[in-house]
PDB file of N, CA and C in Angstrom:
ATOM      1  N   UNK A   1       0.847  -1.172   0.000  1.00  0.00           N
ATOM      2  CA  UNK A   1       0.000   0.000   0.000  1.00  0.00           C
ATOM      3  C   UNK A   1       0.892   1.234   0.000  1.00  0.00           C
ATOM      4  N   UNK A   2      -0.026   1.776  -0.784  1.00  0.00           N
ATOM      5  CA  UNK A   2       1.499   3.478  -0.723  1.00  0.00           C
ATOM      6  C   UNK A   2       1.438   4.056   0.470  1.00  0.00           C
ATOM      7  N   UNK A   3       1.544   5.396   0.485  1.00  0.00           N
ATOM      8  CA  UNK A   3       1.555   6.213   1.501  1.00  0.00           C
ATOM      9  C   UNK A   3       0.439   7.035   1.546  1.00  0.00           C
ATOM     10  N   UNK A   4      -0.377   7.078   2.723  1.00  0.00           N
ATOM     11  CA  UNK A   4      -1.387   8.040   2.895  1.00  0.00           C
ATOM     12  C   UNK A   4      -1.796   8.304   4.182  1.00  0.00           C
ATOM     13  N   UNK A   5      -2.786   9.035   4.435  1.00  0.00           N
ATOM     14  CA  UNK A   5      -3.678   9.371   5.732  1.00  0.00           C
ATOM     15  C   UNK A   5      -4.727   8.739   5.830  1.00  0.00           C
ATOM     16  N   UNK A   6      -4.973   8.330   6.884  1.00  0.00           N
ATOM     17  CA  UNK A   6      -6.158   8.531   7.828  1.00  0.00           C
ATOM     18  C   UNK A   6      -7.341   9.944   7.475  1.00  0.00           C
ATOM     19  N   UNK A   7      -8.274   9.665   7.310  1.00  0.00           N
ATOM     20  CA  UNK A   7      -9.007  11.233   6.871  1.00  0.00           C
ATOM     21  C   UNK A   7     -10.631  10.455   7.790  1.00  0.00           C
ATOM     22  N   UNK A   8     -11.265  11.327   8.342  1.00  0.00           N
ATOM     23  CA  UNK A   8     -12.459  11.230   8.662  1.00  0.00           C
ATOM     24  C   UNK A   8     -13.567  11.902   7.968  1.00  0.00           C
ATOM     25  N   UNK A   9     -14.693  11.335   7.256  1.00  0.00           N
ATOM     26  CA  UNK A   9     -15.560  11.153   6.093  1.00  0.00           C
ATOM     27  C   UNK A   9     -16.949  11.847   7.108  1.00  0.00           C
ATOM     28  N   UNK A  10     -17.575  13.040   7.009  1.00  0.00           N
ATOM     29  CA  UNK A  10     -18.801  13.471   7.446  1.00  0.00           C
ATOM     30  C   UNK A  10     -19.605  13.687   6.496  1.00  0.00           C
ATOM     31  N   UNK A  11     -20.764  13.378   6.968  1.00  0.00           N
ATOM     32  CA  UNK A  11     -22.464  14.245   6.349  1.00  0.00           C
ATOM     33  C   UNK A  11     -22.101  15.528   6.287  1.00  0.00           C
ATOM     34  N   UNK A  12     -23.038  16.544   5.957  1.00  0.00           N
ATOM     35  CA  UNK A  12     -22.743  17.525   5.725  1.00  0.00           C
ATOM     36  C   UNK A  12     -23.816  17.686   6.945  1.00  0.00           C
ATOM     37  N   UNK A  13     -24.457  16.801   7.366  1.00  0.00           N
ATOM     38  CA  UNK A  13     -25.150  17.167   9.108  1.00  0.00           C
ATOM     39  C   UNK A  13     -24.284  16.876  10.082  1.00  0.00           C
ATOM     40  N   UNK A  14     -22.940  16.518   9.712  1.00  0.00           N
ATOM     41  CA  UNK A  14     -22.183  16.849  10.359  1.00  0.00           C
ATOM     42  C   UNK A  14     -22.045  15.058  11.647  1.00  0.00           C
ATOM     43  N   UNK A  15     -22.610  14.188  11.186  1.00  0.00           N
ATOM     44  CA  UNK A  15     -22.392  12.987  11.496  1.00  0.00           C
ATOM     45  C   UNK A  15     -21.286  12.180  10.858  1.00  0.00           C
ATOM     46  N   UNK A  16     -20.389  11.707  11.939  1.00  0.00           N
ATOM     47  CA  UNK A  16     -19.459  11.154  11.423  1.00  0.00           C
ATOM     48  C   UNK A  16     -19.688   9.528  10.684  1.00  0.00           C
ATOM     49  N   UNK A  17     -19.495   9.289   9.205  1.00  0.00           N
ATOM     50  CA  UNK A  17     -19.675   8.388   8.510  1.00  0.00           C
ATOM     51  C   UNK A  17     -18.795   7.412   8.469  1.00  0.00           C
ATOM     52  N   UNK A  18     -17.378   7.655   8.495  1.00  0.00           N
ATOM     53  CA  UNK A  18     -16.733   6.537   7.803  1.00  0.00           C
ATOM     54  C   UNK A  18     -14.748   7.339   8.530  1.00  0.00           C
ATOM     55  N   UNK A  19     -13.999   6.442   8.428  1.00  0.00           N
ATOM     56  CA  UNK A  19     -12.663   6.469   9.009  1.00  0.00           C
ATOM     57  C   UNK A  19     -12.075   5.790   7.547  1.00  0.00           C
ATOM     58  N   UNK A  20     -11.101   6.494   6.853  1.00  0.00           N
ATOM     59  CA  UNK A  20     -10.602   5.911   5.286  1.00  0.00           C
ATOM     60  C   UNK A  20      -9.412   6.295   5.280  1.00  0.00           C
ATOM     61  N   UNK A  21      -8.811   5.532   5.129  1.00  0.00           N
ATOM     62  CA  UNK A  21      -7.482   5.569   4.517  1.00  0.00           C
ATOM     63  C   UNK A  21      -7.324   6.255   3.137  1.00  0.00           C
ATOM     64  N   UNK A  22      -6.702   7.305   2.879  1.00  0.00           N
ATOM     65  CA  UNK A  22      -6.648   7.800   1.749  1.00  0.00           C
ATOM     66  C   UNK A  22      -5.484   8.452   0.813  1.00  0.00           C
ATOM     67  N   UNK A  23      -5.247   7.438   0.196  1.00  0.00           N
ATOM     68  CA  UNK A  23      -3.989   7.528  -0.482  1.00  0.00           C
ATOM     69  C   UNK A  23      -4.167   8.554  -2.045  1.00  0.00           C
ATOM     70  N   UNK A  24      -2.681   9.031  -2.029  1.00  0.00           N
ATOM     71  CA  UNK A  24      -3.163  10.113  -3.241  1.00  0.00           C
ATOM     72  C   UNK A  24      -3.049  11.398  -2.556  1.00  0.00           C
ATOM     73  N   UNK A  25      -3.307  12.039  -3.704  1.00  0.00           N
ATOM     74  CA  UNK A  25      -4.169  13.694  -3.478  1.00  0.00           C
ATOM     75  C   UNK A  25      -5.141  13.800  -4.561  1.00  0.00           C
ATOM     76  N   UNK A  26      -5.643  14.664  -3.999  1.00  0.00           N
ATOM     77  CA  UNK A  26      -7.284  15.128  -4.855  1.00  0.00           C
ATOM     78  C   UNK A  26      -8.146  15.173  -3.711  1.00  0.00           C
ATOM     79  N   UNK A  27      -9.286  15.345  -4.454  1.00  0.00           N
ATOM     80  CA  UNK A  27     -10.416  15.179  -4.213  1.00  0.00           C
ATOM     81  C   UNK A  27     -10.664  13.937  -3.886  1.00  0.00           C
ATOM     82  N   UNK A  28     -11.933  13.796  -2.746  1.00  0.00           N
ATOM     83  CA  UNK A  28     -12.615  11.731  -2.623  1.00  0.00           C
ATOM     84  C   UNK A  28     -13.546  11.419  -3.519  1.00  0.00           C
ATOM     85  N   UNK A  29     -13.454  11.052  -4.640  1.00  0.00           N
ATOM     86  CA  UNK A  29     -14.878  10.446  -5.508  1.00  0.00           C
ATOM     87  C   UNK A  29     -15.282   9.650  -5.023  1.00  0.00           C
ATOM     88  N   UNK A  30     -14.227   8.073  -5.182  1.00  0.00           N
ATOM     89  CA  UNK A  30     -14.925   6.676  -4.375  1.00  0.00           C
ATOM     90  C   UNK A  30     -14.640   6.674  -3.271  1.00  0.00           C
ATOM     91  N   UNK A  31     -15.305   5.251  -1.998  1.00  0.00           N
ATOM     92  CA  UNK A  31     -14.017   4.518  -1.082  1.00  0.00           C
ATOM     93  C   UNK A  31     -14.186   3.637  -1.500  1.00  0.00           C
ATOM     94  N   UNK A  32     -12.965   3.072  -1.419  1.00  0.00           N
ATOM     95  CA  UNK A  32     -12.863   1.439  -1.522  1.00  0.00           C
ATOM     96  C   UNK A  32     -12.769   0.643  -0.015  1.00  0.00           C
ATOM     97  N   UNK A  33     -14.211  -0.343   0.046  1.00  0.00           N
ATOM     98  CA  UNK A  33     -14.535  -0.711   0.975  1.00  0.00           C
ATOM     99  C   UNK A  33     -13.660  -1.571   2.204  1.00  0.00           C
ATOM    100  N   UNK A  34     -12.533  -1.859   1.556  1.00  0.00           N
ATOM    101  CA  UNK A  34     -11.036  -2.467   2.085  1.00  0.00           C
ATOM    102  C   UNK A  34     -10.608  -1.698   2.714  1.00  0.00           C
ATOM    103  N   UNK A  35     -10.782  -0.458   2.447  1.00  0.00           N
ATOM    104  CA  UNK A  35     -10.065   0.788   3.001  1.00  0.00           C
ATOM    105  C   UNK A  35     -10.944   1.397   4.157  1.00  0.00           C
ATOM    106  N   UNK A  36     -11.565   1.046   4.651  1.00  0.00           N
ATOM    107  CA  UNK A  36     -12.400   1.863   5.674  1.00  0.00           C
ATOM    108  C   UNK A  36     -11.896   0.610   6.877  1.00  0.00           C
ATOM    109  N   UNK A  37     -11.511   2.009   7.766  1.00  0.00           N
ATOM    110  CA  UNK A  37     -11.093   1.273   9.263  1.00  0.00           C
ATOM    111  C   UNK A  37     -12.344   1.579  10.145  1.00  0.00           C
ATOM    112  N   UNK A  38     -13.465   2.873  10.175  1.00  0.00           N
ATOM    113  CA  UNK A  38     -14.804   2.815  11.146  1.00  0.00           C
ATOM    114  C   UNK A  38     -15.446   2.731   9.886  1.00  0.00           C
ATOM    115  N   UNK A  39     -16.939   1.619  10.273  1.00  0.00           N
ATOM    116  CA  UNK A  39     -17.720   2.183   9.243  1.00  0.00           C
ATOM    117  C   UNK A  39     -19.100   2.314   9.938  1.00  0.00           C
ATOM    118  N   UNK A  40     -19.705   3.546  10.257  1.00  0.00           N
ATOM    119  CA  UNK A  40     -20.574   3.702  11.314  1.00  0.00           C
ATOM    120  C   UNK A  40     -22.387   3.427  10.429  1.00  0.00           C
ATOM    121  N   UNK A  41     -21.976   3.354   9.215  1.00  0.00           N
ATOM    122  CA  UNK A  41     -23.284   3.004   8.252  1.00  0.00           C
ATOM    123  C   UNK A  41     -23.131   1.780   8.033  1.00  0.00           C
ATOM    124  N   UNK A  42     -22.490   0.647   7.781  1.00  0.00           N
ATOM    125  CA  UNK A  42     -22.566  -0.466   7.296  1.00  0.00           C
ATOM    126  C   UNK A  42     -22.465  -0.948   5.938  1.00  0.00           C
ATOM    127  N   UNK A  43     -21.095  -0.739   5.715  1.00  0.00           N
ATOM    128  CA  UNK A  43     -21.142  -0.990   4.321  1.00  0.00           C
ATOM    129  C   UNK A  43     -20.718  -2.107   3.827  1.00  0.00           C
ATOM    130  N   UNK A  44     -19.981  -2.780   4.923  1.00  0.00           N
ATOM    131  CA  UNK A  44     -19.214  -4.075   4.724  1.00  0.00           C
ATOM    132  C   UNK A  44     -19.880  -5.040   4.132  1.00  0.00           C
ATOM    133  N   UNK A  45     -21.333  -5.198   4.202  1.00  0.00           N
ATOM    134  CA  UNK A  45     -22.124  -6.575   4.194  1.00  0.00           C
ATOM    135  C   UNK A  45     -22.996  -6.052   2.902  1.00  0.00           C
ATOM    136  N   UNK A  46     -23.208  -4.810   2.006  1.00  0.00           N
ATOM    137  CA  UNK A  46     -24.307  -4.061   1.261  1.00  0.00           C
ATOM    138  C   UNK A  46     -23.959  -4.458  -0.324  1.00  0.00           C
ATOM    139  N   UNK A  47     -24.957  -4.742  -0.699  1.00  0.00           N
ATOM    140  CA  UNK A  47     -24.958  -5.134  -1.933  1.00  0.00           C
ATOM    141  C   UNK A  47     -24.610  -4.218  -2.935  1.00  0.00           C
ATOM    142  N   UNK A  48     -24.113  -4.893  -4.445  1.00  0.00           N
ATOM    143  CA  UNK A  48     -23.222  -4.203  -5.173  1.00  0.00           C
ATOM    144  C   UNK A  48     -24.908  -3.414  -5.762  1.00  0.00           C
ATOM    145  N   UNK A  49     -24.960  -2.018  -6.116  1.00  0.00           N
ATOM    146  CA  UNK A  49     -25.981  -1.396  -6.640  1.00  0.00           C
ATOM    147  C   UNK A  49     -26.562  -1.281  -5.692  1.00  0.00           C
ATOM    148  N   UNK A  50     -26.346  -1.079  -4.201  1.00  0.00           N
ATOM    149  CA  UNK A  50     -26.867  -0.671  -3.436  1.00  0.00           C
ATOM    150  C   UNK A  50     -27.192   0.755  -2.963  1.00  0.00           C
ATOM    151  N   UNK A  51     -28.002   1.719  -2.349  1.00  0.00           N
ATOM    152  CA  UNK A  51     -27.534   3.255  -2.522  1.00  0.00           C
ATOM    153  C   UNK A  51     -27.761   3.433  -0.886  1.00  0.00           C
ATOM    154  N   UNK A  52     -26.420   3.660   0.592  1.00  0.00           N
ATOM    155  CA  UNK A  52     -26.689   3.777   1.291  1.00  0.00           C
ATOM    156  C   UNK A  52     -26.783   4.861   1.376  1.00  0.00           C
ATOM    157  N   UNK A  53     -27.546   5.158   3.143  1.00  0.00           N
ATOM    158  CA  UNK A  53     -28.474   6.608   3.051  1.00  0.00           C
ATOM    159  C   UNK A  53     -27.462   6.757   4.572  1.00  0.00           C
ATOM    160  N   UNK A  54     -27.324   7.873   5.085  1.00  0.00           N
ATOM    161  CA  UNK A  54     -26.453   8.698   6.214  1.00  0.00           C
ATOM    162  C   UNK A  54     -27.596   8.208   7.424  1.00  0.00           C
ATOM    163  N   UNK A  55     -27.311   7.751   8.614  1.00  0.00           N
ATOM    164  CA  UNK A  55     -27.898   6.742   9.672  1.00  0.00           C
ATOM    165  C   UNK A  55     -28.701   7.915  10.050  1.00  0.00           C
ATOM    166  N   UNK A  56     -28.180   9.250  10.112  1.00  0.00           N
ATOM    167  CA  UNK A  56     -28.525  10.815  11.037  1.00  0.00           C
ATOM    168  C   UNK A  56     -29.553  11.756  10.224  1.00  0.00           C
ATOM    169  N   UNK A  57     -29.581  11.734   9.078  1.00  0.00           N
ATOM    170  CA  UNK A  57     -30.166  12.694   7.977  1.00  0.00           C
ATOM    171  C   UNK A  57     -31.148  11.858   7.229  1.00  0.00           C
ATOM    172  N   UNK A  58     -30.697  11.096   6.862  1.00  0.00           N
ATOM    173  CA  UNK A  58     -31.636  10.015   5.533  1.00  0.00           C
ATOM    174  C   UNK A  58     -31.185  10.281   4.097  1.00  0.00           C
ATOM    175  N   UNK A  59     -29.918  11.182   4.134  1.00  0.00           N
ATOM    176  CA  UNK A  59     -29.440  11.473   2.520  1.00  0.00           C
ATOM    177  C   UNK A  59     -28.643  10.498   1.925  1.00  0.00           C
ATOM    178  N   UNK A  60     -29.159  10.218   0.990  1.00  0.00           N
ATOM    179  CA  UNK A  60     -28.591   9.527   0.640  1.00  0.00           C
ATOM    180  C   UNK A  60     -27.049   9.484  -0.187  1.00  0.00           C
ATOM    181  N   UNK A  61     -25.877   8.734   0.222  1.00  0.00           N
ATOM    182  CA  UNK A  61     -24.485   8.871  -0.152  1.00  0.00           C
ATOM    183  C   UNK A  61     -23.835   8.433  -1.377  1.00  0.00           C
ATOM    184  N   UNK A  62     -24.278   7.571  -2.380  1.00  0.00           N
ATOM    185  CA  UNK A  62     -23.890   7.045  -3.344  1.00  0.00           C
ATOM    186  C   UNK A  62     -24.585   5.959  -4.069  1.00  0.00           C
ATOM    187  N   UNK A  63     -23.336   5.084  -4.876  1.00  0.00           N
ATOM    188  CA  UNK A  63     -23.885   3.798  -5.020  1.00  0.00           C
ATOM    189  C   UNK A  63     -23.239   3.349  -4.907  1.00  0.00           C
ATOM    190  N   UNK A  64     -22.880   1.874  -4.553  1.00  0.00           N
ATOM    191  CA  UNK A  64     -22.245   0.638  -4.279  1.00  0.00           C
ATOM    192  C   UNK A  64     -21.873  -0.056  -6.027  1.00  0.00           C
ATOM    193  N   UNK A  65     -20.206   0.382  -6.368  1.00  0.00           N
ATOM    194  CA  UNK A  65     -20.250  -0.410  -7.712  1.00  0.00           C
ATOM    195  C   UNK A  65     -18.856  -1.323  -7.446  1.00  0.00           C
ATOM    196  N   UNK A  66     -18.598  -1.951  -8.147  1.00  0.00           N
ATOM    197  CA  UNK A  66     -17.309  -2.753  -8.811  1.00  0.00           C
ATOM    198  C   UNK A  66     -16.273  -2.181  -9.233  1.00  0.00           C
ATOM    199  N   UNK A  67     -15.430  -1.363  -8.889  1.00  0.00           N
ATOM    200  CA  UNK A  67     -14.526  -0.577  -9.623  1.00  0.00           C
ATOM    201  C   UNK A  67     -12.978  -1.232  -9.384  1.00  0.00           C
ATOM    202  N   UNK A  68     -12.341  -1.625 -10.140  1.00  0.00           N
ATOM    203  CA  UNK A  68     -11.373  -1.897 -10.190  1.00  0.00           C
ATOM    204  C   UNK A  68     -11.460  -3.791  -9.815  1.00  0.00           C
ATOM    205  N   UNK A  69     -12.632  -4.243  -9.849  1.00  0.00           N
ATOM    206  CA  UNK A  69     -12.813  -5.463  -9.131  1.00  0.00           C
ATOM    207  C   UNK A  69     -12.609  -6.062  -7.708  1.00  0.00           C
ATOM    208  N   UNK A  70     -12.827  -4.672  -7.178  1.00  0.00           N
ATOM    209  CA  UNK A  70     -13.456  -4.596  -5.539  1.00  0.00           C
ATOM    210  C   UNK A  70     -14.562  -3.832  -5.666  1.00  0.00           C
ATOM    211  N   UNK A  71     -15.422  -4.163  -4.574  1.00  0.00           N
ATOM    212  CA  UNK A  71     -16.943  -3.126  -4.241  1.00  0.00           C
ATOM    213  C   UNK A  71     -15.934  -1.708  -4.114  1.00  0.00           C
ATOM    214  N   UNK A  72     -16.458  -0.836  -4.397  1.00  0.00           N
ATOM    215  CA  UNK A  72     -16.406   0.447  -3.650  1.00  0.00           C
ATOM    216  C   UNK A  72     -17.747   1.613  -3.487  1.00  0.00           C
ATOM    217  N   UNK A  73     -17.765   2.186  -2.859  1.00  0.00           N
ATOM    218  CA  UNK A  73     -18.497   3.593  -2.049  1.00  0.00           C
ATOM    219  C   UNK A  73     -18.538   4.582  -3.453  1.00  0.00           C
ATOM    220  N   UNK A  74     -19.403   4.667  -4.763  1.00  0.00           N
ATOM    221  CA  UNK A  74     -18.896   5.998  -5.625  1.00  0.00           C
ATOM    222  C   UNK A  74     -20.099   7.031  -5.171  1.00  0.00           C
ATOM    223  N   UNK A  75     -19.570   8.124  -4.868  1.00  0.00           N
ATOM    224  CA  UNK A  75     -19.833   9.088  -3.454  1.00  0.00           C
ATOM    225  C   UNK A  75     -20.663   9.797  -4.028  1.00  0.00           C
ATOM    226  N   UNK A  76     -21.622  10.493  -3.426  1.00  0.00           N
ATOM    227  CA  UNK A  76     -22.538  11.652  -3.968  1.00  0.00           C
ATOM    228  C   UNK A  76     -21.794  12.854  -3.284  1.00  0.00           C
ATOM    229  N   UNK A  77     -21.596  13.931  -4.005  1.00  0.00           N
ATOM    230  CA  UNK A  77     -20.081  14.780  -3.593  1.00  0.00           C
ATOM    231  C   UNK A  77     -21.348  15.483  -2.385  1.00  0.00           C
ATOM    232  N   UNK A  78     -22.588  15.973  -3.353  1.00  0.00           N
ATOM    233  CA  UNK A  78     -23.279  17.006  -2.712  1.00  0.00           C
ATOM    234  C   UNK A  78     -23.824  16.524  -0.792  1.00  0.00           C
ATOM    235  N   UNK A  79     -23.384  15.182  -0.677  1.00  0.00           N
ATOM    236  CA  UNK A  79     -24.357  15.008   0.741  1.00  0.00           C
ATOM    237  C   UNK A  79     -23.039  14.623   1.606  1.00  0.00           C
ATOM    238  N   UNK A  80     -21.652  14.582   1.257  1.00  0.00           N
ATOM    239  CA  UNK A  80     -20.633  14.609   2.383  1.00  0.00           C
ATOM    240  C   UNK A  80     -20.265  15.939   2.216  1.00  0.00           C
ATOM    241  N   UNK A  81     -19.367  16.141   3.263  1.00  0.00           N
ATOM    242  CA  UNK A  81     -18.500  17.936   3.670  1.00  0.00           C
ATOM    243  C   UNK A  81     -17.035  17.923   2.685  1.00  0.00           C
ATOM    244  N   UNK A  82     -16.872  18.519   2.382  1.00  0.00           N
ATOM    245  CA  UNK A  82     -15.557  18.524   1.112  1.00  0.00           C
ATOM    246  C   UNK A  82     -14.387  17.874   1.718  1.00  0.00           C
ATOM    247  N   UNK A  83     -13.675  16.826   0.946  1.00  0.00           N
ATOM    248  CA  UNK A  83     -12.566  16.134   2.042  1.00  0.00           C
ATOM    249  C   UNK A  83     -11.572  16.378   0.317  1.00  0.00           C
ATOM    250  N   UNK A  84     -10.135  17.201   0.909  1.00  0.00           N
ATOM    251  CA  UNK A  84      -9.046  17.029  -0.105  1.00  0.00           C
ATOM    252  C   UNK A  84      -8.362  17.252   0.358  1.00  0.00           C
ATOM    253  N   UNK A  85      -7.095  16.416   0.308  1.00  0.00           N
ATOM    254  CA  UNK A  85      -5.839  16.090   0.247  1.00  0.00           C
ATOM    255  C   UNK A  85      -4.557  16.131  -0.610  1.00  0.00           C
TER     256      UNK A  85
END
């Protein structure tokens, strides 16, 4: 694994979502579900085309796809708080 941070992932209600390892710089589009050390929504067990919703708000965060041939998190930018690195 390369080199990266630790970054903590919020709602924009300000509920903490997710603990990710995040390698790179940029902007967060996806997570890749390997990469999450808290996951306070449950994503571990969620089906691929799944669209989870924030436990605190009800907004919903993405969809659940196949990218790279792991599940990952591809993010709805507008319902987390801006995370770049």
């Amino acid at each position: 694994m390369r080199t990266g941070k630790i970054i903590d992932i919020k709602c924009k209600c300000g509920f903490l979502l997710f603990r990710y390892f995040k390698a790179g710089k940029g902007r967060l589009i996806k997570l890749m579900i390997s990469r999450l050390s808290d996951d306070h929504v449950g994503l571990a067990g969620a089906s691929t085309l799944s669209r989870p919703q924030c436990p605190n708000c009800g907004k919903e965060l993405g969809i659940i796809m196949m990218i790279h041939g792991e599940p990952a998190l591809k993010l709805n930018q507008g319902t987390i708080e801006g995370v770049r690195v």
